[in-house]
Protein backbone atom coordinates (compact mmCIF):
# COMPACT_ATOMS: atom_id res chain seq x y z
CA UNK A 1 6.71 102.08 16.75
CA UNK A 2 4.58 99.89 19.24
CA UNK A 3 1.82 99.15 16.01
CA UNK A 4 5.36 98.67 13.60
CA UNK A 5 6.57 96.17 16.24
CA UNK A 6 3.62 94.10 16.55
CA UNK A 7 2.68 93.71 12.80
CA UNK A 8 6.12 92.45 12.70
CA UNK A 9 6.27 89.87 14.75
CA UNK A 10 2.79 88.27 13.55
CA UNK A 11 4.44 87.18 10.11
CA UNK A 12 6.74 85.44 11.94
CA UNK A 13 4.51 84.01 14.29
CA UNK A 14 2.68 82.32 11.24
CA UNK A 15 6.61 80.73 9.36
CA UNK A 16 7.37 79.41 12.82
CA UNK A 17 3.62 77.67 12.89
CA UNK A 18 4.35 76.60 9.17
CA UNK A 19 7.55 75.23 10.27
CA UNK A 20 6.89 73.64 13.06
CA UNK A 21 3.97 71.54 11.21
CA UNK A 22 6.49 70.83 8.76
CA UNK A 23 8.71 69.20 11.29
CA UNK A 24 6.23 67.04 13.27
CA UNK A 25 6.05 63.79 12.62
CA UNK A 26 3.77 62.62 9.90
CA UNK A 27 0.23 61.15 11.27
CA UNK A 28 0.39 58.05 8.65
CA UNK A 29 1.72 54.84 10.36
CA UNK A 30 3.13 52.84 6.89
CA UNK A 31 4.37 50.47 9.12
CA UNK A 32 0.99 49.53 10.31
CA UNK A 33 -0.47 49.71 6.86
CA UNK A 34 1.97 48.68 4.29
CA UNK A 35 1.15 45.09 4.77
CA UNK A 36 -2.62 45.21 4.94
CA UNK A 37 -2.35 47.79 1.65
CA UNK A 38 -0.22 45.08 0.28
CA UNK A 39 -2.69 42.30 0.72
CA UNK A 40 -5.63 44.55 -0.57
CA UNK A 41 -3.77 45.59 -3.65
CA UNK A 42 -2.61 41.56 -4.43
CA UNK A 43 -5.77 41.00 -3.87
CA UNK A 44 -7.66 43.34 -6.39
CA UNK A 45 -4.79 42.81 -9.12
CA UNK A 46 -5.55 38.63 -9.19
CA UNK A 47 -8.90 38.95 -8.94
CA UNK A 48 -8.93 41.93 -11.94
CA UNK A 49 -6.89 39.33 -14.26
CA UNK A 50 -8.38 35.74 -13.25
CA UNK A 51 -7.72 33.85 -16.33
CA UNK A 52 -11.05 32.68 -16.68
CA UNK A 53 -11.25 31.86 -20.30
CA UNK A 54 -8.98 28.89 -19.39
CA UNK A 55 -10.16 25.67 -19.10
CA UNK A 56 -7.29 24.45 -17.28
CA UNK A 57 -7.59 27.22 -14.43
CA UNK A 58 -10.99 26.94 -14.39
CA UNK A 59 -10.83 22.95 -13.76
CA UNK A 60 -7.96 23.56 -11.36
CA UNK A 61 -10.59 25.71 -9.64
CA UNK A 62 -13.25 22.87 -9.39
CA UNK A 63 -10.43 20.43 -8.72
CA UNK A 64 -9.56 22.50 -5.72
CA UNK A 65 -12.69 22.98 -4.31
CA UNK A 66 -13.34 18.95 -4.70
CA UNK A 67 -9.97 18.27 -2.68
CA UNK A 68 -10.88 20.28 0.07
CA UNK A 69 -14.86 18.80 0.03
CA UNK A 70 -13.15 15.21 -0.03
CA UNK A 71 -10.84 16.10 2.70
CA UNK A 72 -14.06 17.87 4.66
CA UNK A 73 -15.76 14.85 4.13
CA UNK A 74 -13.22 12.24 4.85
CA UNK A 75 -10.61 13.54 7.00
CA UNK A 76 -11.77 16.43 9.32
CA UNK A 77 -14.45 14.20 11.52
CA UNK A 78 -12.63 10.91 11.60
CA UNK A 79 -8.63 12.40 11.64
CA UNK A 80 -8.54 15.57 12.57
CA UNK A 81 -11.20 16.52 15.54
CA UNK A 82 -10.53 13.19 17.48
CA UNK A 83 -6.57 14.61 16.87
CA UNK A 84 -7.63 17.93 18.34
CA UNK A 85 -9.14 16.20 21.42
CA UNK A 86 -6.24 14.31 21.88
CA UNK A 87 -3.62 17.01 21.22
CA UNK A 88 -5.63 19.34 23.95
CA UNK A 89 -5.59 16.61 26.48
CA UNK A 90 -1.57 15.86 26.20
CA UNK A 91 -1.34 19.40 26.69
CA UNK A 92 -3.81 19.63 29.97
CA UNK A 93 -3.30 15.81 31.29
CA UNK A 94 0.04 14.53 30.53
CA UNK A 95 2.38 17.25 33.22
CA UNK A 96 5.03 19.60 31.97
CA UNK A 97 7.94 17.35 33.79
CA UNK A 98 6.62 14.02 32.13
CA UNK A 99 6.71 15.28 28.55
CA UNK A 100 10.61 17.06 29.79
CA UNK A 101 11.57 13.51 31.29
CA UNK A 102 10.65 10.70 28.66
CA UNK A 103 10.68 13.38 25.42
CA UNK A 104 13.30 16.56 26.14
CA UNK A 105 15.96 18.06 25.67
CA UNK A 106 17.97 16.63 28.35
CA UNK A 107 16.05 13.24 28.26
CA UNK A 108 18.71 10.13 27.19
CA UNK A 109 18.65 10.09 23.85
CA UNK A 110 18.01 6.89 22.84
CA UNK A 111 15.10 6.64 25.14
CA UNK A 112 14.08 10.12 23.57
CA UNK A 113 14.12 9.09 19.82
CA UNK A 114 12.65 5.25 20.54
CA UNK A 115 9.80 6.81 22.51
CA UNK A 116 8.96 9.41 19.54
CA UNK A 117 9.61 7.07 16.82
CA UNK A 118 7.42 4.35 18.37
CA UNK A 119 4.49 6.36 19.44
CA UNK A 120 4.45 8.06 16.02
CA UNK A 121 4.29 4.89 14.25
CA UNK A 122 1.69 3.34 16.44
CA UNK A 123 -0.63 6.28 15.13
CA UNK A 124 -0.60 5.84 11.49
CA UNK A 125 -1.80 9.32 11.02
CA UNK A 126 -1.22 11.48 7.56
CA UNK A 127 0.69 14.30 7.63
CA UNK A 128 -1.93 16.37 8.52
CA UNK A 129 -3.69 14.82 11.22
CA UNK A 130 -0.33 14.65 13.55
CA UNK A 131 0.22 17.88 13.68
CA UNK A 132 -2.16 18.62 16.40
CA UNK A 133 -0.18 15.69 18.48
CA UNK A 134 3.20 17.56 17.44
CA UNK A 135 1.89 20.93 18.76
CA UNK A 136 0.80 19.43 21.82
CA UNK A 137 3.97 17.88 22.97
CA UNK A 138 6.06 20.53 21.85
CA UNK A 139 3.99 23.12 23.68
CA UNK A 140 4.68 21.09 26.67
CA UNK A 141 8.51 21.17 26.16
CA UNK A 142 9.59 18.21 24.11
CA UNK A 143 13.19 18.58 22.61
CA UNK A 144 13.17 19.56 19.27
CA UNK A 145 15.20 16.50 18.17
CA UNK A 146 12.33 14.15 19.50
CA UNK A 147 10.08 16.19 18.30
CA UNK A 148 10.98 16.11 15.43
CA UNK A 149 11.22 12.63 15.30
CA UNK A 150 7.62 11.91 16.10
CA UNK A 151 6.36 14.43 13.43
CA UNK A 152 8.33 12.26 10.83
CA UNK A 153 7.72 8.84 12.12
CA UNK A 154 3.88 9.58 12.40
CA UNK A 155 2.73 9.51 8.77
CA UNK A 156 6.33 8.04 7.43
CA UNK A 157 6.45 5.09 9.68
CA UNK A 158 3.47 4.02 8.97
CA UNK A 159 3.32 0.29 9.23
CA UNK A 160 0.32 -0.83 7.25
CA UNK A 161 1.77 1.19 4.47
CA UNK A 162 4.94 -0.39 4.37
CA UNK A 163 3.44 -3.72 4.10
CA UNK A 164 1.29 -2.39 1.25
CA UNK A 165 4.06 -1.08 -0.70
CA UNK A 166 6.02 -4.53 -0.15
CA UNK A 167 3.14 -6.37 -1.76
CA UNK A 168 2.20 -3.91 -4.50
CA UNK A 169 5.27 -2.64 -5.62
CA UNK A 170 7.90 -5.48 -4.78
CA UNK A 171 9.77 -6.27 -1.84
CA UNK A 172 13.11 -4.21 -2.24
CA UNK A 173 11.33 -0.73 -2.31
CA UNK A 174 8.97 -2.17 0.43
CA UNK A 175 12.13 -2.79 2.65
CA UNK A 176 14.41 0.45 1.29
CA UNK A 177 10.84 2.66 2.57
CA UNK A 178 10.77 0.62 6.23
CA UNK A 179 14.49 1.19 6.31
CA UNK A 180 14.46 5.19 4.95
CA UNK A 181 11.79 5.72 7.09
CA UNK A 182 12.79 4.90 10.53
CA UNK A 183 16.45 6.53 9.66
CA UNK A 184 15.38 9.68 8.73
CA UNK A 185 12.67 10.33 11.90
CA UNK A 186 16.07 9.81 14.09
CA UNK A 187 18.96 11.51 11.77
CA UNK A 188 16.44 14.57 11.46
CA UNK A 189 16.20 15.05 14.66
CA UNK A 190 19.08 14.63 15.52
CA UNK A 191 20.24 17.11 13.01
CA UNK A 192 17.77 19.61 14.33
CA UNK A 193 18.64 19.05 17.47
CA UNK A 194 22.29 20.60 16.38
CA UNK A 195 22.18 23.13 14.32
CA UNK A 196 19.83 24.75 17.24
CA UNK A 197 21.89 23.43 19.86
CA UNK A 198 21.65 26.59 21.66
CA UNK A 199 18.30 26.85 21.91
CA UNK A 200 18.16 23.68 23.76
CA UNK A 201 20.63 23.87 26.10
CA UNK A 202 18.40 27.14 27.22
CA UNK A 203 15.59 25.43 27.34
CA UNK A 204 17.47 22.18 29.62
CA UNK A 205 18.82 25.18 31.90
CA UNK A 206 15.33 26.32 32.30
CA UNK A 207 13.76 23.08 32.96
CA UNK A 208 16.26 22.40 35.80
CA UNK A 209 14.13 25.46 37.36
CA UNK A 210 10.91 24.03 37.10
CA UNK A 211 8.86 23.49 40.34
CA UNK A 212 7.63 19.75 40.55
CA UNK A 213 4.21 19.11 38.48
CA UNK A 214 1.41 18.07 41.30
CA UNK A 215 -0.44 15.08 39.28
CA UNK A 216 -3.89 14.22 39.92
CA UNK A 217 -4.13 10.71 39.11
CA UNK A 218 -1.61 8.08 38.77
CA UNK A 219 0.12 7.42 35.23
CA UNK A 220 -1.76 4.20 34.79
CA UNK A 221 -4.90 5.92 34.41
CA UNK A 222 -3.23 8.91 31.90
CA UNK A 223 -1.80 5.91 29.70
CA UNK A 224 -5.31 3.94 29.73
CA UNK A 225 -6.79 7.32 28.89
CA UNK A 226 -5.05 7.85 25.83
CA UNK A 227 -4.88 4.15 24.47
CA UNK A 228 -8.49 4.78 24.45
CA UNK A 229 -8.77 7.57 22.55
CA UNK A 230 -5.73 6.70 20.11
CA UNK A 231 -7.83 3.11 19.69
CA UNK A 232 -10.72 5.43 19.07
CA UNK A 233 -9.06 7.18 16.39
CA UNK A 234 -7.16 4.05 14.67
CA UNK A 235 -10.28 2.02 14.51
CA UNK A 236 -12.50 4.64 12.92
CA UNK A 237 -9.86 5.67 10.14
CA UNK A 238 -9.31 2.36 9.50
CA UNK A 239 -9.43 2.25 5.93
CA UNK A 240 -10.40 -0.65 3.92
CA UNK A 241 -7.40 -2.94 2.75
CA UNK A 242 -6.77 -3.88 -1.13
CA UNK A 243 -7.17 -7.66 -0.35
CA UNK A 244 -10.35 -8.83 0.31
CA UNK A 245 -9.56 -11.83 2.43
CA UNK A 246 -6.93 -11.87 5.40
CA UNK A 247 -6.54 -9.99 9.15
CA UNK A 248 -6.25 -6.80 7.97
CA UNK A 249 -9.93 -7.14 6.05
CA UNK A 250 -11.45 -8.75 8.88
CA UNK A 251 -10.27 -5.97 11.24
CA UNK A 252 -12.01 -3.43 8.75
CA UNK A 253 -15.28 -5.20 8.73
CA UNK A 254 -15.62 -4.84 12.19
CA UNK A 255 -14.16 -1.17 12.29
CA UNK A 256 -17.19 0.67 13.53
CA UNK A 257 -17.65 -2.09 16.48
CA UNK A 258 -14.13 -1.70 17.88
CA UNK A 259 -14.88 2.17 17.41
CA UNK A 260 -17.94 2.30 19.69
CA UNK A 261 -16.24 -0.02 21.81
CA UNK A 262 -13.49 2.32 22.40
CA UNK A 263 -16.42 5.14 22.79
CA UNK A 264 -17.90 2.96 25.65
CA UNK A 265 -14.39 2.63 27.48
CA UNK A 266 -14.01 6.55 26.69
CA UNK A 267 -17.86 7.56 28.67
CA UNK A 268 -16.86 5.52 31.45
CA UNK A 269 -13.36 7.09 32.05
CA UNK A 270 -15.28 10.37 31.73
CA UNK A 271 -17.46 8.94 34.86
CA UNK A 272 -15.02 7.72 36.71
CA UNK A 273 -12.01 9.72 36.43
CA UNK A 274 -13.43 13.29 35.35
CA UNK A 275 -16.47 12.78 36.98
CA UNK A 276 -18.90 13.60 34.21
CA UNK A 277 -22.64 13.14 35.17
CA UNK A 278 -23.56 9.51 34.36
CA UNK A 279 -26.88 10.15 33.01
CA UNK A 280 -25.81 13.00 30.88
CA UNK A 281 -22.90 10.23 28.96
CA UNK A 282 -25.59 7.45 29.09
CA UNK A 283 -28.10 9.23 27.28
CA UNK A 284 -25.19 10.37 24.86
CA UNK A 285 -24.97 6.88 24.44
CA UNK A 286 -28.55 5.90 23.76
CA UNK A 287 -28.04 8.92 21.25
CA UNK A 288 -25.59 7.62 19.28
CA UNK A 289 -26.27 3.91 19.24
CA UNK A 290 -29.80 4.36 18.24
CA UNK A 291 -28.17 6.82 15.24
CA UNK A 292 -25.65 3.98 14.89
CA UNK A 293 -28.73 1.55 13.87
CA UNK A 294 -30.90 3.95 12.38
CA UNK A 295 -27.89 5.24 9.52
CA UNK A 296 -25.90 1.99 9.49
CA UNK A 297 -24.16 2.81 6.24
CA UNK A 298 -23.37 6.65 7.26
CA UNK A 299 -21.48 5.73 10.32
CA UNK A 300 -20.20 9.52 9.74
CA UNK A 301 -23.63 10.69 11.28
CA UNK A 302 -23.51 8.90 14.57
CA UNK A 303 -19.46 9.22 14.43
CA UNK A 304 -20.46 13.62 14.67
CA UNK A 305 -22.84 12.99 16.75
CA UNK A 306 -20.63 11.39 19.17
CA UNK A 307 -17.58 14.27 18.63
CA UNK A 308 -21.16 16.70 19.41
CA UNK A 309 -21.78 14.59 22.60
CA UNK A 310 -18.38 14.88 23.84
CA UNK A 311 -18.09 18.43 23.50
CA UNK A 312 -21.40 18.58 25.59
CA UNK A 313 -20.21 16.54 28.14
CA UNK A 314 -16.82 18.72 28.73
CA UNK A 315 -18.23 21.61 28.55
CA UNK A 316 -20.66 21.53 30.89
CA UNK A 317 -18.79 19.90 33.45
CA UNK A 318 -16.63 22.43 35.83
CA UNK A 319 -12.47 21.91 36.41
CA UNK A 320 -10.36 20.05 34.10
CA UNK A 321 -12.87 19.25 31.35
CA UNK A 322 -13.63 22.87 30.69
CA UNK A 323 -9.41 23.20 30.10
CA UNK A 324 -9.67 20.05 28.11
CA UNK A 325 -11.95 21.97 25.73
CA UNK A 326 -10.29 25.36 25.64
CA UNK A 327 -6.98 23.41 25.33
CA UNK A 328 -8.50 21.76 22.20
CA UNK A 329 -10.37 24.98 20.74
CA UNK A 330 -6.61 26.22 20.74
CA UNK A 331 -5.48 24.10 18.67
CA UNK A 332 -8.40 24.12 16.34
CA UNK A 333 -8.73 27.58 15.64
CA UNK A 334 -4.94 27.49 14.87
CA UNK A 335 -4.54 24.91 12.68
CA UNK A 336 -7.41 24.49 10.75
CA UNK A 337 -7.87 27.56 8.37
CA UNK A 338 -3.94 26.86 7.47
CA UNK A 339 -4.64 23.54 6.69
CA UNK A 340 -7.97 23.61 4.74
CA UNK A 341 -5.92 26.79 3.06
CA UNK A 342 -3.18 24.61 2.11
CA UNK A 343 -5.38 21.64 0.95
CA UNK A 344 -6.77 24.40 -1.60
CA UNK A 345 -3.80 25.45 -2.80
CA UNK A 346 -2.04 22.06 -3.21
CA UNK A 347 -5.40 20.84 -5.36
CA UNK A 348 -5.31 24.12 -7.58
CA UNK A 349 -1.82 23.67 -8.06
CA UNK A 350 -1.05 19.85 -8.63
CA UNK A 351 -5.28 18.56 -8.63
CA UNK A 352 -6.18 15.23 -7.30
CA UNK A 353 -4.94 12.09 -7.91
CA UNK A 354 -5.73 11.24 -11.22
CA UNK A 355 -6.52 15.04 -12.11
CA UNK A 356 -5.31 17.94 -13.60
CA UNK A 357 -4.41 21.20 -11.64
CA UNK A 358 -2.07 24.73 -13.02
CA UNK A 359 0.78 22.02 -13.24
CA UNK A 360 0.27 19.82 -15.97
CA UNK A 361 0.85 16.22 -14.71
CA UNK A 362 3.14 15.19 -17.97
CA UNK A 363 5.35 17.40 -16.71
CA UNK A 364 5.92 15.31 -13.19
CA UNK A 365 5.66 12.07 -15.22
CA UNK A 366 8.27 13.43 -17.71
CA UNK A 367 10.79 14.73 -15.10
CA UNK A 368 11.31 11.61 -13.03
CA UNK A 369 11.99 8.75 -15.72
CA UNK A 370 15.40 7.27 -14.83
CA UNK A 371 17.50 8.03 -11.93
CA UNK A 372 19.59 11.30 -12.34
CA UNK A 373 19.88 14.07 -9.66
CA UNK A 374 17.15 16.20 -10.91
CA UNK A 375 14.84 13.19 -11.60
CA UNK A 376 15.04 12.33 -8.05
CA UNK A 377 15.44 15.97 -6.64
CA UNK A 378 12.62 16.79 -8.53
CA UNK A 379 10.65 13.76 -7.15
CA UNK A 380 11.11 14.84 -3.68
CA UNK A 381 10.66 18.42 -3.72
CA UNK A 382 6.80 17.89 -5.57
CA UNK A 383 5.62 15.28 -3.62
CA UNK A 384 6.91 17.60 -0.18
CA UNK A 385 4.27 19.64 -1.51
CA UNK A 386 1.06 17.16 -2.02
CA UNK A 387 -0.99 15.98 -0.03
CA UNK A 388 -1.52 12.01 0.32
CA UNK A 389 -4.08 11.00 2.60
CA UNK A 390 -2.92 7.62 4.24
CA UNK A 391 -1.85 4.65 2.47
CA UNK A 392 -3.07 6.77 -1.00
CA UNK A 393 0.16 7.07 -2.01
CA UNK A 394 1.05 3.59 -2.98
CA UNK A 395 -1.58 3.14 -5.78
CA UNK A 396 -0.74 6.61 -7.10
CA UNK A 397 3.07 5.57 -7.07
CA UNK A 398 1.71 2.36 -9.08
CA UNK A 399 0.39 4.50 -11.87
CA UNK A 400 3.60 6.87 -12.04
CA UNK A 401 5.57 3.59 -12.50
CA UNK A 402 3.23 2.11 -14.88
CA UNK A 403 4.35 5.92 -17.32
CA UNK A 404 8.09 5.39 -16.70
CA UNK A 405 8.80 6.72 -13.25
CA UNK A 406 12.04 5.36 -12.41
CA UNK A 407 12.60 3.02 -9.07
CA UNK A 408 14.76 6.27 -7.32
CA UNK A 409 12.62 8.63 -7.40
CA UNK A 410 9.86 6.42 -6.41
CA UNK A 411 11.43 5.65 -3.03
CA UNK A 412 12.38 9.87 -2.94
CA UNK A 413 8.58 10.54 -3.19
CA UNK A 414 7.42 7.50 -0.98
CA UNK A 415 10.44 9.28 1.78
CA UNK A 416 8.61 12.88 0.93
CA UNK A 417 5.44 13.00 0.25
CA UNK A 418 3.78 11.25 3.13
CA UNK A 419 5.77 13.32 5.96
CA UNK A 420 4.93 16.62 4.12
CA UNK A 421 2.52 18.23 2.42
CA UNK A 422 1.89 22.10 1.75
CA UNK A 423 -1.00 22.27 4.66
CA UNK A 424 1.76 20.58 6.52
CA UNK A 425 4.22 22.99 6.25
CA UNK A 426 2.17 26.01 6.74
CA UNK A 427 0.54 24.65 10.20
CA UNK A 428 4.24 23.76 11.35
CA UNK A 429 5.46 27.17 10.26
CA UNK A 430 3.20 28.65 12.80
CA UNK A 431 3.95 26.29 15.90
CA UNK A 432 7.87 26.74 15.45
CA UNK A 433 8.54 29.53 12.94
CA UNK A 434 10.28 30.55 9.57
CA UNK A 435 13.63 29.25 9.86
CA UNK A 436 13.47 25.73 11.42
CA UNK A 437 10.15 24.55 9.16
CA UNK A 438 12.22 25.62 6.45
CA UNK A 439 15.44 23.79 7.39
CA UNK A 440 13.23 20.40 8.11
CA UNK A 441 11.48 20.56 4.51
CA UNK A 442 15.03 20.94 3.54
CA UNK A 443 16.39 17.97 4.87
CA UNK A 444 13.40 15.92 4.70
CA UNK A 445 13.55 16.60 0.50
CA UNK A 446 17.95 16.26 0.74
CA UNK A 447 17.73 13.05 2.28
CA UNK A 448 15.09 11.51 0.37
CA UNK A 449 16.44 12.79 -2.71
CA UNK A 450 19.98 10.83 -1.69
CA UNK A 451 18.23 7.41 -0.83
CA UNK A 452 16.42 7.40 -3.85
CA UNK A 453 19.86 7.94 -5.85
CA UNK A 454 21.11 5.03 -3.87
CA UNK A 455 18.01 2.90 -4.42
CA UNK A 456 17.90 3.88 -8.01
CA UNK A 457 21.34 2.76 -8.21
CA UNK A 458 21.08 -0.83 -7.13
CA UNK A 459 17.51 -0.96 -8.22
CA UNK A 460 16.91 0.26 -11.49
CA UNK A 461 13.98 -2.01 -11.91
């Protein structure tokens, strides 16, 4: 009985072991790996049918890799690092209840919206190169509106454009851009502003809980600080104007003097006020003169060296300089694969100026003759999605209206395409998320689309 008992009882042992690994929970995450699977799979499946045997892929391919060399080449050093350093110094330097005061949520709104359209219009920056600047004052609790604003206003509102595109391609579109331009940076974000009104009303309620900011030195010097490195940055992307005679031409010729100039004023605010080691910035200076004079017509080499001597300098000076760095190695490792990404994409997709990509350009030219809806819809939305370095957006424009581009959707893409760009879009996904970079491309491309039916209407050339 004892022996019958006990070989009866083992089967059952064994179906309740059985069951009981049935029942636990399976040792695969898919949650964790259906994305990375995903990618790996995508992956495999483009590269297994790359459509090599076509010319036009492959030279979309080459015309890629040449946008992002030219944008290496002429962007990176002169736009984007010395908008990196400045970026991580609004967000070390310029206090927490300064940026709240002049630029949030609660800030007077017309003081708000004149301070971000200004300043972003002062810059004359492509859409790329503010978005470091954007980060940084939005990081440090700028509305959205005004924020906004002065990511609009910093490549739209750009000045020497405007009076390039009065003198190239007439006055009226010249005027209708100025006009557009200013407009949109303060009905944007404005519009912003409201439809996440309740966002910002948190973020005023939060702000009223803020201890005071301790400053270390007076806003005099903080304002002299960054005039200098803003001059900095103007003067060396100063690019070279279509007539050869006149102020603007004169300023370019001297360019590289006003940039070292502003270096100078830069290595003795790092004595004075950070309290660098004076030798270490003089010999920096010896440095990069004698480069200067050595390579006079690659000013890029003593230009690097000078971005290598500041980083030196920083970096190997204790307190505020080392946050300075980290500050700006922030917003470099954040924003630069997205944007060289995006500058890849946008060159396989629509090429360079002048070039082919996937998208044959025909089929742009062919789309925005005259000045219906879609023509000027159609207008916006592709040139939201290029990439025009500064001020290269008026001679293309030249050549579109030289095939038939109608006067209506030239204004849409002038309203566009210099605010936004694909890189663009991707790095400003990542600062403020899905939803509200999707409803800004939206209006930016709505409104411009509407002025340029306007334009086209009382303009038809």
């Amino acid at each position: 009985m004892g022996n019958a008992q006990v070989g009866h009882k083992e089967p059952l042992k064994e179906d309740a072991a059985e069951n009981a690994e049935e029942m636990a929970p399976s040792r695969i995450d898919w949650k964790t790996i259906r994305l990375p699977m995903s990618l790996i799979v995508g992956a495999f499946l483009v590269a297994f049918y790359l459509p090599m045997e076509s010319k036009r892929f492959t030279n979309a391919v080459m015309e890629s890799l040449s946008l992002v060399k030219w944008y290496a080449q002429e962007h990176v050093l002169l736009c984007l690092v010395p908008a990196f350093f400045i970026a991580g110094a609004i967000s070390c330097f310029v206090s927490q209840a300064a940026v709240m005061r002049y630029l949030g949520p609660a800030a007077n709104k017309a003081l708000a919206y004149g301070v971000a359209s200004v300043s972003g219009s002062i810059l004359a920056v492509c859409s790329c190169t503010v978005l470091p600047l954007f980060a940084g004052i939005w990081k440090r609790g700028a509305g959205l509106g005004p924020a906004i604003a002065f990511l609009y206003s910093g490549p739209a509102i750009n000045i020497l454009a405007i009076v390039l595109t009065a003198r190239i391609l007439g006055l009226p579109i010249g005027i209708a851009r100025a006009v557009g331009a200013v407009s949109f940076s303060v009905v944007i974000g404005l519009l912003m502003h409201f439809f996440f009104i309740k966002e910002e009303e948190e973020k005023v309620q939060a702000a009223i809980h803020m201890p005071p900011v301790e400053v270390d030195r007076p806003l005099w010097k903080n304002v002299t600080y960054f005039a200098t490195m803003v001059g900095l940055l103007i003067s060396a992307t100063w690019g070279k104007p279509a007539d050869p005679v006149g102020f603007w031409n004169a300023v370019f010729q001297i360019k590289w003097w006003l940039t070292g100039a502003f270096a100078v004023c830069l290595g003795i605010e790092l004595i004075i006020w950070f309290r660098v080691n004076t030798v270490k910035v003089v010999l920096a200076g010896i440095a990069i003169a004698a480069l200067a004079f050595l390579f006079p017509h690659e000013p890029l080499i003593a230009f690097g060296a000078g971005i290598v001597s500041l980083t030196v300098l920083i970096t190997t000076t204790r307190g505020e300089t080392e946050d300075w760095f980290m500050a700006t190695w922030d917003f470099t490792k954040q924003i630069t694969p997205l944007l060289l990404g995006g500058v890849m994409a946008a060159g396989l997709l629509l090429g360079q100026p002048g070039t082919e990509g996937i998208i044959p350009s025909e089929w742009v030219s062919n789309l925005v003759g005259g000045n219906s809806l879609g023509a000027n819809f159609f207008s916006a939305l592709v040139a939201a999605f290029m990439y025009f370095a500064t001020l290269t957006e008026v001679p293309i424009l030249q050549g579109l209206i030289g095939s038939g581009m109608g006067q209506g959707p030239a204004l849409a893409l002038l309203l566009a395409g210099p605010a936004l760009s694909l890189p663009n879009m991707l790095v400003i996904r990542s600062v403020m998320g899905t939803k509200k970079t999707f409803i800004y491309v939206c209006l930016v491309v709505v409104m411009s689309t509407f002025c340029g039916m306007v334009f086209g209407y009382y303009y038809p050339g």
